[in-house]
Structures are given as structure tokens and as C-alpha cells.
C-alpha atoms as a PDB file:
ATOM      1  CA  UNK A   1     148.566  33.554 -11.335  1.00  0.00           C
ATOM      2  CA  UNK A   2     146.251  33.008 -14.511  1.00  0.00           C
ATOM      3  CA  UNK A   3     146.802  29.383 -13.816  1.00  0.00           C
ATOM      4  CA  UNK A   4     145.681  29.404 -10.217  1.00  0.00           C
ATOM      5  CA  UNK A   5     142.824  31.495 -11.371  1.00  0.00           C
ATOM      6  CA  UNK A   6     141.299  29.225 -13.789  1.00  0.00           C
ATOM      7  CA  UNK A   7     142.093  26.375 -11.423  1.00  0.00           C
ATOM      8  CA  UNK A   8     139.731  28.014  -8.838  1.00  0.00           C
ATOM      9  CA  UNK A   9     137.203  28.569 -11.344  1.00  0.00           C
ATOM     10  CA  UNK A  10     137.200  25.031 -12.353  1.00  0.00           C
ATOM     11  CA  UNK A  11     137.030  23.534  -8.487  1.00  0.00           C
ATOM     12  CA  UNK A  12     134.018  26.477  -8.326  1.00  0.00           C
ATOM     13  CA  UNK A  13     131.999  24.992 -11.339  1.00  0.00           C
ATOM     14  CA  UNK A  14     132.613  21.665 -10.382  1.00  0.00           C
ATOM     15  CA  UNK A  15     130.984  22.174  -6.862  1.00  0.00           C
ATOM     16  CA  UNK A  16     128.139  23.915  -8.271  1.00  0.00           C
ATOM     17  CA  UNK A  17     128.047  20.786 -10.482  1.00  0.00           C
ATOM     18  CA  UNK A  18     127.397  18.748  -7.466  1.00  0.00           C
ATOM     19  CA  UNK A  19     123.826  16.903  -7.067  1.00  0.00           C
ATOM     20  CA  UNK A  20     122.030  18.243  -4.337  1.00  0.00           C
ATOM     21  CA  UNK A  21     122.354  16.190  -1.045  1.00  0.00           C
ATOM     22  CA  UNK A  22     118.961  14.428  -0.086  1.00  0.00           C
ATOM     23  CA  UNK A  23     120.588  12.635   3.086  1.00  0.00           C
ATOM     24  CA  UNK A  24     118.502   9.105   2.813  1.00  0.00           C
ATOM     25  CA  UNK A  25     115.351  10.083   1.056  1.00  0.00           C
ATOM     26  CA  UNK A  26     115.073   9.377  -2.647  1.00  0.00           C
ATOM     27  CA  UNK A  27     114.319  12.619  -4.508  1.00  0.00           C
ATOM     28  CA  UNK A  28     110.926  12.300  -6.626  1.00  0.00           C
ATOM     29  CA  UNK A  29     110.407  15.683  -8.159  1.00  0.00           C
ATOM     30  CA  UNK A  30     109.839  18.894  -7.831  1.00  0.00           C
ATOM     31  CA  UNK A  31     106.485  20.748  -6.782  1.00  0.00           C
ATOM     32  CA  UNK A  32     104.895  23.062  -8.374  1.00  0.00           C
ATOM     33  CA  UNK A  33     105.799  26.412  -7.720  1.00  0.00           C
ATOM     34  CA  UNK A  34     102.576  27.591  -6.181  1.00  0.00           C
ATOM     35  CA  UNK A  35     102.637  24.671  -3.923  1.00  0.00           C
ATOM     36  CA  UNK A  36     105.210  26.072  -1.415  1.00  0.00           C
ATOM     37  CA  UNK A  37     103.448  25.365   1.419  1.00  0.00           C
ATOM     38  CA  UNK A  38     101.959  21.761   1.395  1.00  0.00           C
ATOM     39  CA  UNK A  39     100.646  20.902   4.922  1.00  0.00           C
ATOM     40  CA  UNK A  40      99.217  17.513   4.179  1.00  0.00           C
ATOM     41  CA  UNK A  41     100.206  14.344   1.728  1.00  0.00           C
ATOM     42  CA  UNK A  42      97.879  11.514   0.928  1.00  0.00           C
ATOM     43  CA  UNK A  43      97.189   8.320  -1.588  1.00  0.00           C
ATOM     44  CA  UNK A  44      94.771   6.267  -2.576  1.00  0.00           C
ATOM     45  CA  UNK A  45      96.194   3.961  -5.506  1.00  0.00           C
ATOM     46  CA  UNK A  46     100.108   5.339  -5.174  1.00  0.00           C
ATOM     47  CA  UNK A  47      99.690   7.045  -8.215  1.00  0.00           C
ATOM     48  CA  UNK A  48      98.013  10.106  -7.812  1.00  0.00           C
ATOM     49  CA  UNK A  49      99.430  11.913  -4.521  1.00  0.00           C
ATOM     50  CA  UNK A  50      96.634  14.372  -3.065  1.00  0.00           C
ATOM     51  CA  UNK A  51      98.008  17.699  -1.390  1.00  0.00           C
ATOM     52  CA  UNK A  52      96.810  20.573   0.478  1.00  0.00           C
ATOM     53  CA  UNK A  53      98.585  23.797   2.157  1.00  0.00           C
ATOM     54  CA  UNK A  54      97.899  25.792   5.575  1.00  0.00           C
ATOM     55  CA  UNK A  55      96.625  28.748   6.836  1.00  0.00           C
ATOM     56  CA  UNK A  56      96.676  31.814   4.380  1.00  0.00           C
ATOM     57  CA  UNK A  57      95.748  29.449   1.121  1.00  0.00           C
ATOM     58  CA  UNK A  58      93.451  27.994  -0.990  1.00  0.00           C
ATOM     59  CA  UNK A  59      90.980  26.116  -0.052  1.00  0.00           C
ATOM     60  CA  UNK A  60      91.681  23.495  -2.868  1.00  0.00           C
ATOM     61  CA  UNK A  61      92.853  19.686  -3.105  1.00  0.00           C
ATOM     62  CA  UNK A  62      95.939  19.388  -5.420  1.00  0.00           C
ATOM     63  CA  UNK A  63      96.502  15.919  -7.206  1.00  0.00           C
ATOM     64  CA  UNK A  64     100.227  15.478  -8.349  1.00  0.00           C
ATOM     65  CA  UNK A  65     101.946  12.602 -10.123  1.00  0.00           C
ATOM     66  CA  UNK A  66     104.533  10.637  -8.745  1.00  0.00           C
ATOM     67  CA  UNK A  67     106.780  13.480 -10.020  1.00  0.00           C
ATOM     68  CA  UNK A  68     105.123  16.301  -8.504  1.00  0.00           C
ATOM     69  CA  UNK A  69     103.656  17.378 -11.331  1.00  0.00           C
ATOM     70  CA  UNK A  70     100.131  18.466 -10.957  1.00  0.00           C
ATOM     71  CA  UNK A  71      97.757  16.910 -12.659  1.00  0.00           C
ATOM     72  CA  UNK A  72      94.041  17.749 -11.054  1.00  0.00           C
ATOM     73  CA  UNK A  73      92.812  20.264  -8.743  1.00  0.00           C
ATOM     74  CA  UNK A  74      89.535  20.600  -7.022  1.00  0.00           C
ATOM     75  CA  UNK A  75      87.972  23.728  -4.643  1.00  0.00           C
ATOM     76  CA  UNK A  76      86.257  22.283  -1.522  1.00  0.00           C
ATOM     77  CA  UNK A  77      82.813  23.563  -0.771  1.00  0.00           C
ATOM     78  CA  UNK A  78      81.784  24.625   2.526  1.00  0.00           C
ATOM     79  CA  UNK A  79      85.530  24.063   3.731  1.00  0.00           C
ATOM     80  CA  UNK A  80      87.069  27.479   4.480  1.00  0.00           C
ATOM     81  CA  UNK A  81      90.659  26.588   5.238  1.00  0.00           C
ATOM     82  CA  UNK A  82      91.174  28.179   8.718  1.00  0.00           C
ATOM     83  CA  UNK A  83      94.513  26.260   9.114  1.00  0.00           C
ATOM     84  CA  UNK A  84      94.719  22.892   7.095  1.00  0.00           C
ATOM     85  CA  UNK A  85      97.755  21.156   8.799  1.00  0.00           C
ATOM     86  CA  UNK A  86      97.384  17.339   7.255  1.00  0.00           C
ATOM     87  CA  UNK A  87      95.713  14.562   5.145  1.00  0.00           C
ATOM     88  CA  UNK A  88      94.972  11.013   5.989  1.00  0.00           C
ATOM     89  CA  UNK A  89      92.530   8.503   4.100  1.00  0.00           C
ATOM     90  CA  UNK A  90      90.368   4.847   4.854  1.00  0.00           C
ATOM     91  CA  UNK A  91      89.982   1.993   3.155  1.00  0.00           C
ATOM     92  CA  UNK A  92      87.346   3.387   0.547  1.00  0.00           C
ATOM     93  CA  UNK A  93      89.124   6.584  -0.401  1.00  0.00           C
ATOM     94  CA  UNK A  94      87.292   9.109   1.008  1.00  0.00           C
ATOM     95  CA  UNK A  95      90.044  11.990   2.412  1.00  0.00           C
ATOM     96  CA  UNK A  96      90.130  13.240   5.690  1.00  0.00           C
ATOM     97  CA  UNK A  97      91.428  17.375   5.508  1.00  0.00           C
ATOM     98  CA  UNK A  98      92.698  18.365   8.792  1.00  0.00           C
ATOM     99  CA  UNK A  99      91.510  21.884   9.632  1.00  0.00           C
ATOM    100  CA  UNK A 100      92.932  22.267  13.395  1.00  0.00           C
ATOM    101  CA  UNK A 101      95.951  23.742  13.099  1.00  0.00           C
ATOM    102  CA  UNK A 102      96.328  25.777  16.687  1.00  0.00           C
ATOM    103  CA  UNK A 103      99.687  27.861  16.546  1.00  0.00           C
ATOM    104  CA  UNK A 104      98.523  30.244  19.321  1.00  0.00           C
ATOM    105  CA  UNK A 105      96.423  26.923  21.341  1.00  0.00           C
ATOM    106  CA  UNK A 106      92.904  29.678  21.074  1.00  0.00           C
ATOM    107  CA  UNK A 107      90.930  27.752  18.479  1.00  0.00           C
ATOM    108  CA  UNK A 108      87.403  26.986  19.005  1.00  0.00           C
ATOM    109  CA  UNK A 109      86.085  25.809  15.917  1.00  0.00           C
ATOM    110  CA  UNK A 110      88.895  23.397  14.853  1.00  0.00           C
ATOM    111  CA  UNK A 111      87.531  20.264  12.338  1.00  0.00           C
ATOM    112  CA  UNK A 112      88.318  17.788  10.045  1.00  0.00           C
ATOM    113  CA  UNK A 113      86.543  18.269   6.383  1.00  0.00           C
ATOM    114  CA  UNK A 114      85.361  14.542   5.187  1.00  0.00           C
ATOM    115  CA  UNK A 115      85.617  14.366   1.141  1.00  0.00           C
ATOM    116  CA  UNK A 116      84.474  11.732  -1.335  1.00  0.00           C
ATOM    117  CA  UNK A 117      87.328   9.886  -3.390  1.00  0.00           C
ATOM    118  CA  UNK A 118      88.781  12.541  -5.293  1.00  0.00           C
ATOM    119  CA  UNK A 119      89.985   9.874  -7.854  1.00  0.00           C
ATOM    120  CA  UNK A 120      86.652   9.602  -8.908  1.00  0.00           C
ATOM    121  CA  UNK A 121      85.457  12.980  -9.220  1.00  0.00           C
ATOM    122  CA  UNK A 122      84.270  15.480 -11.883  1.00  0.00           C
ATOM    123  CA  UNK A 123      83.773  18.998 -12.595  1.00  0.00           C
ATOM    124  CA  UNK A 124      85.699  21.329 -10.604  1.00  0.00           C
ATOM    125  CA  UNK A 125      84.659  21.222  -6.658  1.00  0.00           C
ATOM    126  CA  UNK A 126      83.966  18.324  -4.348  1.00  0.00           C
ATOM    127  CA  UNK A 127      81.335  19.472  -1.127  1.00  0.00           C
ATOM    128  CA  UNK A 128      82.628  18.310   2.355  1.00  0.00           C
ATOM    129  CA  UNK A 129      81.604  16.713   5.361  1.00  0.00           C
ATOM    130  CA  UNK A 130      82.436  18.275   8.774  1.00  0.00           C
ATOM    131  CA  UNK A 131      83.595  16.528  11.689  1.00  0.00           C
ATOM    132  CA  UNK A 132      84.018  19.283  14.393  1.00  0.00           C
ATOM    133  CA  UNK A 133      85.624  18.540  18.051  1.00  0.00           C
ATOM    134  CA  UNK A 134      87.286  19.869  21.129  1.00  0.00           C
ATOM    135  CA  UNK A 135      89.670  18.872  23.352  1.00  0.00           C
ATOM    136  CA  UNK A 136      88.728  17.938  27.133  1.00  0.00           C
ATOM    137  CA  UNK A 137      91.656  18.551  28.637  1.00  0.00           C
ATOM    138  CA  UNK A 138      91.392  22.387  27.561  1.00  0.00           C
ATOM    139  CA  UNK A 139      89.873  25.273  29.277  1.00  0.00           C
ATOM    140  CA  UNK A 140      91.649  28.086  28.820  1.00  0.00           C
ATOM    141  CA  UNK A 141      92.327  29.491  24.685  1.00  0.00           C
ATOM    142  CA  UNK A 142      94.979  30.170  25.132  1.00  0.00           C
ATOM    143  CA  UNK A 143      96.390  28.325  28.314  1.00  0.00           C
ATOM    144  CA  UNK A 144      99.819  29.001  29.608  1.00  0.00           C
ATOM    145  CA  UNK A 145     103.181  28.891  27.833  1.00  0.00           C
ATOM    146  CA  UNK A 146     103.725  25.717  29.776  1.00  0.00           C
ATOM    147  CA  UNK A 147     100.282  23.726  28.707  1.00  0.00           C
ATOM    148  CA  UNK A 148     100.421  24.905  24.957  1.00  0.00           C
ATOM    149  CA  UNK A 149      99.319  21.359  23.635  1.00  0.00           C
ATOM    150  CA  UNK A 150      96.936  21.839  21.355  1.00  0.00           C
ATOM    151  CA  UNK A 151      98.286  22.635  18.085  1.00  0.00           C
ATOM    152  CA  UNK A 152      97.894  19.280  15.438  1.00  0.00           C
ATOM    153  CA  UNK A 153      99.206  19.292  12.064  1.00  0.00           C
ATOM    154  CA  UNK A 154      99.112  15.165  12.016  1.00  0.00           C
ATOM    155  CA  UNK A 155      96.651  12.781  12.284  1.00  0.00           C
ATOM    156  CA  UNK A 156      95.460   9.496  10.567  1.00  0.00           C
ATOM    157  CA  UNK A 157      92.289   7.030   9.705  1.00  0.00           C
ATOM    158  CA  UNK A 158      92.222   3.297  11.252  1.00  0.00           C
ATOM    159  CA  UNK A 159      89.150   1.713  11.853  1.00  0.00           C
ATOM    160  CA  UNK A 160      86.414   4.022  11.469  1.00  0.00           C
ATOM    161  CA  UNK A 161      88.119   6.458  14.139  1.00  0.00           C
ATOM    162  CA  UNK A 162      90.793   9.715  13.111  1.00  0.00           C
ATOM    163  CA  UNK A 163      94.038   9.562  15.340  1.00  0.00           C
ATOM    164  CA  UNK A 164      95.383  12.583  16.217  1.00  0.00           C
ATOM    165  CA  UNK A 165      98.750  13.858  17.167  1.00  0.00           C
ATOM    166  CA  UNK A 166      99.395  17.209  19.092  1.00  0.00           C
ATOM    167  CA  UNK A 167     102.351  19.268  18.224  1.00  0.00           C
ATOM    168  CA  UNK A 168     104.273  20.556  21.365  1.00  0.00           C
ATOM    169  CA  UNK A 169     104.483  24.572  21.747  1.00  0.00           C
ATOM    170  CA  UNK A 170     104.870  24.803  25.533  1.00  0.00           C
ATOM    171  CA  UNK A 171     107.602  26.948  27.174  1.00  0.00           C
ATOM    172  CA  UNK A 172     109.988  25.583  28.189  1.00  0.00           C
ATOM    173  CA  UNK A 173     109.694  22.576  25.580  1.00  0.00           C
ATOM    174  CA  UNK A 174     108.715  19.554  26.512  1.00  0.00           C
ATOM    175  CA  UNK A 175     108.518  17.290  23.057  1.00  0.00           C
ATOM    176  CA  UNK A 176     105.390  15.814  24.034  1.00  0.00           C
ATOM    177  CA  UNK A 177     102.429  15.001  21.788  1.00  0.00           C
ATOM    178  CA  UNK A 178      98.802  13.836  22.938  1.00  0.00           C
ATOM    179  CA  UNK A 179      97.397  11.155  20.953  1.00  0.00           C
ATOM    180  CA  UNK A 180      93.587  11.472  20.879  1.00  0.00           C
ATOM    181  CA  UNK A 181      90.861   9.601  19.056  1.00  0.00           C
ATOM    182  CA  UNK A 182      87.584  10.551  17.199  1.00  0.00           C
ATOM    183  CA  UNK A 183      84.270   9.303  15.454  1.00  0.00           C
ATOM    184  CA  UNK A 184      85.068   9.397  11.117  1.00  0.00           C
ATOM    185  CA  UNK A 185      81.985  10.289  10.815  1.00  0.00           C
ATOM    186  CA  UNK A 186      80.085  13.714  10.860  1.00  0.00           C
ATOM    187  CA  UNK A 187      79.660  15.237  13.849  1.00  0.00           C
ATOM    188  CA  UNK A 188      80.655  17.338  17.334  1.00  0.00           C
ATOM    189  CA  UNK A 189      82.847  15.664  19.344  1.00  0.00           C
ATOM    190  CA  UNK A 190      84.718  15.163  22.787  1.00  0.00           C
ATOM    191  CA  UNK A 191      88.036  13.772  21.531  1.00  0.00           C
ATOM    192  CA  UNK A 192      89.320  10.588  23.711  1.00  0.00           C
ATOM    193  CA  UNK A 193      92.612  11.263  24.878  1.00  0.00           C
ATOM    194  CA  UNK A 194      94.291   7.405  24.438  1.00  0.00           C
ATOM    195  CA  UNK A 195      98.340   8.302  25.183  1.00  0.00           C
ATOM    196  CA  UNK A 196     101.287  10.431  25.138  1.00  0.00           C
ATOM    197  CA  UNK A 197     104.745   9.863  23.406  1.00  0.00           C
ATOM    198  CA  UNK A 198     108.308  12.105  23.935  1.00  0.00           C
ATOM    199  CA  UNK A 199     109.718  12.463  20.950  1.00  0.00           C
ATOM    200  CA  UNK A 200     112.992  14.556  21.827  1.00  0.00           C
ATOM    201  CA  UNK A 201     113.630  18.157  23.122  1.00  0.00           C
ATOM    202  CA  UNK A 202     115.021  19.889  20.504  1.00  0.00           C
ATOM    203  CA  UNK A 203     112.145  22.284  19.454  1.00  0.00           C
ATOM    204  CA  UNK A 204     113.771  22.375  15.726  1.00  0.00           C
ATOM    205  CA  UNK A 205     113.124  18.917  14.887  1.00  0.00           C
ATOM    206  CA  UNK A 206     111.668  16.903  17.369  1.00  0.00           C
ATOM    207  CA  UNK A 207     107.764  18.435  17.257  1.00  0.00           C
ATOM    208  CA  UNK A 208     105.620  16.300  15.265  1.00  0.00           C
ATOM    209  CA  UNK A 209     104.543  17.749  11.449  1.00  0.00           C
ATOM    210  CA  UNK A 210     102.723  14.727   9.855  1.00  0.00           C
ATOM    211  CA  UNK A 211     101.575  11.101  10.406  1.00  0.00           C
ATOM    212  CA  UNK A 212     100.683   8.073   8.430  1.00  0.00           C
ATOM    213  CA  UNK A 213      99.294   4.333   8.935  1.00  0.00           C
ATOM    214  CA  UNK A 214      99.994   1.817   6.348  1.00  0.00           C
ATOM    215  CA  UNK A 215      97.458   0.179   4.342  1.00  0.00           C
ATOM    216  CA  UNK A 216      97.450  -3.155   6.224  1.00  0.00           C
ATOM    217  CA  UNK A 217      97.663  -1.277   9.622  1.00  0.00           C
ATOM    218  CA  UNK A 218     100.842  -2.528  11.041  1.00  0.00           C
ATOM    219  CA  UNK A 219     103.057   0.509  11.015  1.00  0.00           C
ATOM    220  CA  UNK A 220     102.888   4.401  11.860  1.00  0.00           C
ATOM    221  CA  UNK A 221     104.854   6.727  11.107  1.00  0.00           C
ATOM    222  CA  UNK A 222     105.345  10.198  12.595  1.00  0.00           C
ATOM    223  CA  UNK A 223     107.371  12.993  11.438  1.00  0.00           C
ATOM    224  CA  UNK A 224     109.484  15.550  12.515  1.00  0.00           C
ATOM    225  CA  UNK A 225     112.190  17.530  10.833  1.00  0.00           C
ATOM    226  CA  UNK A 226     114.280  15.273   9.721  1.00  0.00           C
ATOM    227  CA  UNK A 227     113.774  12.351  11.655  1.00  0.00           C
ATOM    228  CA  UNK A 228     110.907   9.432  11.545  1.00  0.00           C
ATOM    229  CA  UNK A 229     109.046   7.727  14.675  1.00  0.00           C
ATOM    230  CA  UNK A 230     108.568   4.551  13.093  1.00  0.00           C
ATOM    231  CA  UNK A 231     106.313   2.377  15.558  1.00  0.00           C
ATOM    232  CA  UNK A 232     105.192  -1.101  14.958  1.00  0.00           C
ATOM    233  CA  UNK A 233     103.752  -4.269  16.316  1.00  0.00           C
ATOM    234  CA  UNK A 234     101.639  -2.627  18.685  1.00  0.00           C
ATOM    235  CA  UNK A 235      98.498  -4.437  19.479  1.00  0.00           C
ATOM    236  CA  UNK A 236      95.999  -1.977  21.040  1.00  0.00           C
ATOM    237  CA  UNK A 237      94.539   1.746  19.439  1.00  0.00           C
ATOM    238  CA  UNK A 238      97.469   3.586  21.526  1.00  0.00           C
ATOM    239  CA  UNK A 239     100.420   2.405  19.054  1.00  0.00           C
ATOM    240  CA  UNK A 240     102.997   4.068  20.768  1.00  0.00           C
ATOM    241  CA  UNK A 241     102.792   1.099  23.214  1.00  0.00           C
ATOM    242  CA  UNK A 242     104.569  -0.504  20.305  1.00  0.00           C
ATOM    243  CA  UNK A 243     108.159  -1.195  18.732  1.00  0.00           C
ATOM    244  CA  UNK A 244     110.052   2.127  18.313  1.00  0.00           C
ATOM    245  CA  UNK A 245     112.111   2.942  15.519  1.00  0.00           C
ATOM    246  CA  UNK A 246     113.808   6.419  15.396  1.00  0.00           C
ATOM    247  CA  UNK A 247     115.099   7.293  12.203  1.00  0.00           C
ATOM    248  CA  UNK A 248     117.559  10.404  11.530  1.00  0.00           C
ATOM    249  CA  UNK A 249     116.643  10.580   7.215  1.00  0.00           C
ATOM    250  CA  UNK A 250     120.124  13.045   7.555  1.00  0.00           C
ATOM    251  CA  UNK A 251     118.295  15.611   5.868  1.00  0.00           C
ATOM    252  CA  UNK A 252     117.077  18.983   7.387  1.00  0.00           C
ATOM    253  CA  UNK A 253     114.306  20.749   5.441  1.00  0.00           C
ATOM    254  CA  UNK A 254     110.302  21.659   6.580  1.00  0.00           C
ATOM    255  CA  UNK A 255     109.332  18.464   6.489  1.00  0.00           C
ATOM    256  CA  UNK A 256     105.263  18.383   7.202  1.00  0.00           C
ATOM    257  CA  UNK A 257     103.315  15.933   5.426  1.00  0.00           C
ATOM    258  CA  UNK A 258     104.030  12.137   5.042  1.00  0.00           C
ATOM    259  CA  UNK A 259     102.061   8.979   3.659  1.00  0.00           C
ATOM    260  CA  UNK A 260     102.150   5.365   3.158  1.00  0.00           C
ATOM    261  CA  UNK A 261     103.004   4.661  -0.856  1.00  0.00           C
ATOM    262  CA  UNK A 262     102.331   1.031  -0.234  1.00  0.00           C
ATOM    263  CA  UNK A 263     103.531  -1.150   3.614  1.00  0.00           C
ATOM    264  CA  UNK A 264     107.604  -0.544   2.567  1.00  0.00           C
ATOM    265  CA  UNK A 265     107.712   2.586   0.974  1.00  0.00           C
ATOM    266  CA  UNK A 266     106.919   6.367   2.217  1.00  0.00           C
ATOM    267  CA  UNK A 267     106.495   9.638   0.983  1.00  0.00           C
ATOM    268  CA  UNK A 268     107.497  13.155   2.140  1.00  0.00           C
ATOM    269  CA  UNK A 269     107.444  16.530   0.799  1.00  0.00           C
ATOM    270  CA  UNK A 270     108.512  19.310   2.699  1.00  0.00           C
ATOM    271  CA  UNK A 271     107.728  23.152   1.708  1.00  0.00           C
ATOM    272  CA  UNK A 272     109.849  26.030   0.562  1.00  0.00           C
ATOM    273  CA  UNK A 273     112.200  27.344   2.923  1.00  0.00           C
ATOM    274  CA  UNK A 274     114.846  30.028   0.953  1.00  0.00           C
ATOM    275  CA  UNK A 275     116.390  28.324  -1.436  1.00  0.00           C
ATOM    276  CA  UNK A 276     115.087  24.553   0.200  1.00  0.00           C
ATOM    277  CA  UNK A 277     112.748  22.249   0.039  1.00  0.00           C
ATOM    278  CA  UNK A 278     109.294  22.449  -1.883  1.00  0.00           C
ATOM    279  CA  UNK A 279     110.287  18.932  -3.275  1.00  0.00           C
ATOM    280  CA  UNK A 280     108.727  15.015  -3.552  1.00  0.00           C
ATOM    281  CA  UNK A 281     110.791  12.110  -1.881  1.00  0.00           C
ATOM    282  CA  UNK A 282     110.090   8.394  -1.217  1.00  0.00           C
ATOM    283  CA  UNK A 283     111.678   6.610   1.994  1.00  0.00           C
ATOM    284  CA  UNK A 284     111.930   2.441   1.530  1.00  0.00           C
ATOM    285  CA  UNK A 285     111.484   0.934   5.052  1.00  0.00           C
ATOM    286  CA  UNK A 286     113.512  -2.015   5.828  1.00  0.00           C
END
């Protein structure tokens, strides 16, 4: 009896022993325990990785090593974070901060806040640009369960224009997101919509959390929950009229913010969910 006792114990301790099971992604680090919400992921020089979190935080820019270790931190000036859903930069390092996260579709004041290089700055805040839109196809805040299409919490920069991808909250679900277009620069826009794209219908994983170009503008990537729309080889602005990739990463966390490390590798981090998540990973693409 003593025997099968301490056998048990054993086989317990041993499991606990276990490394934690990232499915395909390559486990980085840790964040830092404020950071339990991070929204939005981006890089300039794939050495400093520039975060933000949603609705109900900061209004602050978090710069992390490559092991999520946090290593600068900046307030932004006249950048109230309503609902910051995602990063993106261009080719000079300026950041884009999306502020148009929509959960409840009634937003009227929904912008993206245009920031200097934060690799370069000093002192302790960095003063934004604002770049404020709409959406055409709206004209009721909030429509109807069924045409609840304009929540975003991804978007990216290509050629002086911001991409941006909806995230699906109709009833019943449809797993469609509206890819519009708009000016980088500051202003009040009309955004252009350019295309749609069906992910899947499974409202767990298939709505879309976080997008990415890569520096040399061949690939985007779009994430979900677990999986990756990789698209590529696309030769007009609406890329989804490009090669599809769908990749199941076998691991199931809140996955919301993505970037290009360099034109192979990606990063993730997802945020805290119970005892999950709240961690850095890189992706290699083959």
C-alpha cells in the first residue's frame, strides 16, 4: 500500500515536472506581470518589441526585450486609450496605435494615434498624431446582431495607407472580416472598403485578433486563436486575392497581437487567461 502510494506520488511529480506544451510556437519569455492584457505587438529593429493593452489601461507604449522583459516605457500625450486593439509600423519607424476597438459596433470617434520612432525617444512621453475615420457602410451604432462588423483589433502599414481588418460579432456568426484602407497620415477619413475574407465559423477561434505585413511586403499574416491566415503572392492592395495558407499553431490561448520579426520569423503574445497565456513566442515560416 505504502509502495503504491509513493509510486503515485512519483508519476504526480513527474507530470508536474512536465514542460508546458506550446503546440508549434517557440516560447520566448514571459511578460511582465502588469502586462496581462497586450492588444497590440510591433518592431522596428527585432530587438526591442513595442506593446500596448486595451480598453480599461494605460495609455502607455511598453518596450520589451526579446524575452519579455521590459525595458522602456513611454505615456502617450493626447492619446486617451478608448480601446487600443493593435500596433503596426512603416518603413521609418513611426508606430501606428490602433484606437477602434468596437465590441458593442456604437463607436463614433474610433482612430489610429500616429507616434514618432519610439527607439529614438527621450524623457518619459511621446505626443501623437490622430488619424480619425468612419466606416461607410455604417449607419446605425449599433446595427443589428446580424451586421455587427465593425469591431477591429488588427490592422497594418503598406505604402503610405493603414489596412484594416474587422473582427466578426454578428449573430448568428458569420467569420467574415472587411478589409478597408486609409490615408497614414493625419486626418478624418471615409475608409475604402477594398475586400472581404471567411476565415471559419467557429466564433472561438476563427475571428481575427491581430495582423502583420513583412518588411519586404510579400506576406500577411492574420490571427486568430490559434490558427494563422498566412497569405502571399498577391499582387494588388486586396491581398486576400492571394495564396492562402491556414495554419493550426496547435495551441489555444488569447492570442491578439502578432508581428513580422524579420520575412521568416513571427511573433505572438497572447494575454492572461487563468492560469494561461501572458507569454512571448516566435513562429519560423517555411
Amino acid at each position: 500500500m505504502i509502495r503504491t502510494g509513493l509510486l503515485l506520488l512519483l508519476s504526480m511529480m513527474s507530470a508536474c515536472a512536465q514542460k508546458p506544451w506550446y503546440g508549434d510556437f517557440n516560447y520566448l519569455g514571459k511578460l511582465p506581470a502588469k502586462l496581462n492584457e497586450v492588444s497590440g505587438i510591433a518592431t522596428n529593429n527585432g530587438k526591442i518589441i513595442w506593446a500596448i493593452e486595451d480598453n480599461g489601461n494605460k495609455d502607455h507604449i511598453y518596450g520589451l526585450n526579446l524575452q519579455g522583459t521590459l525595458v522602456k516605457e513611454f505615456e502617450i500625450e493626447n492619446g486617451k486609450n478608448h480601446d487600443w486593439e493593435d500596433l503596426a509600423n512603416d518603413n521609418s519607424g513611426n508606430l501606428y496605435i490602433g484606437d477602434f476597438g468596437n465590441n458593442a459596433n456604437d463607436r463614433k470617434n474610433l482612430s489610429i494615434l500616429k507616434i514618432p520612432n519610439p527607439d529614438k525617444a527621450k524623457g518619459k512621453k511621446i505626443k501623437a498624431e490622430k488619424i480619425s475615420f468612419h466606416y461607410p457602410e455604417q449607419t446605425k451604432f449599433p446595427p443589428k446582431k446580424s451586421k455587427l462588423h465593425f469591431d477591429c483589433e488588427a490592422f497594418f502599414h503598406h505604402e503610405d495607407h493603414l489596412f484594416l481588418i474587422t473582427k466578426d460579432r454578428s449573430r448568428p456568426y458569420q467569420g467574415k472580416a472587411f478589409i478597408y484602407k486609409i490615408p497614414a497620415k493625419e486626418g478624418n477619413y471615409e475608409a475604402e472598403l477594398i475586400g472581404t475574407f471567411k476565415s471559419c465559423e467557429d466564433t472561438q477561434f476563427c475571428s481575427i485578433t491581430g495582423a502583420a505585413i513583412s518588411p519586404d511586403g510579400k506576406k500577411v499574416v492574420l490571427l486568430g486563436s490559434g490558427f494563422i491566415w498566412l497569405f502571399s503572392d498577391f499582387g494588388s492592395e486586396n491581398f486576400t486575392k492571394g495564396n492562402l495558407r491556414t495554419i493550426d499553431v496547435l495551441h489555444r490561448t488569447q492570442q491578439e497581437s502578432i508581428c513580422f520579426k524579420d520575412n521568416k520569423t513571427i511573433l505572438i503574445a497572447d494575454e492572461q487567461s487563468k492560469t494561461k497565456g501572458r507569454n512571448l513566442y516566435s513562429y519560423t515560416l517555411d
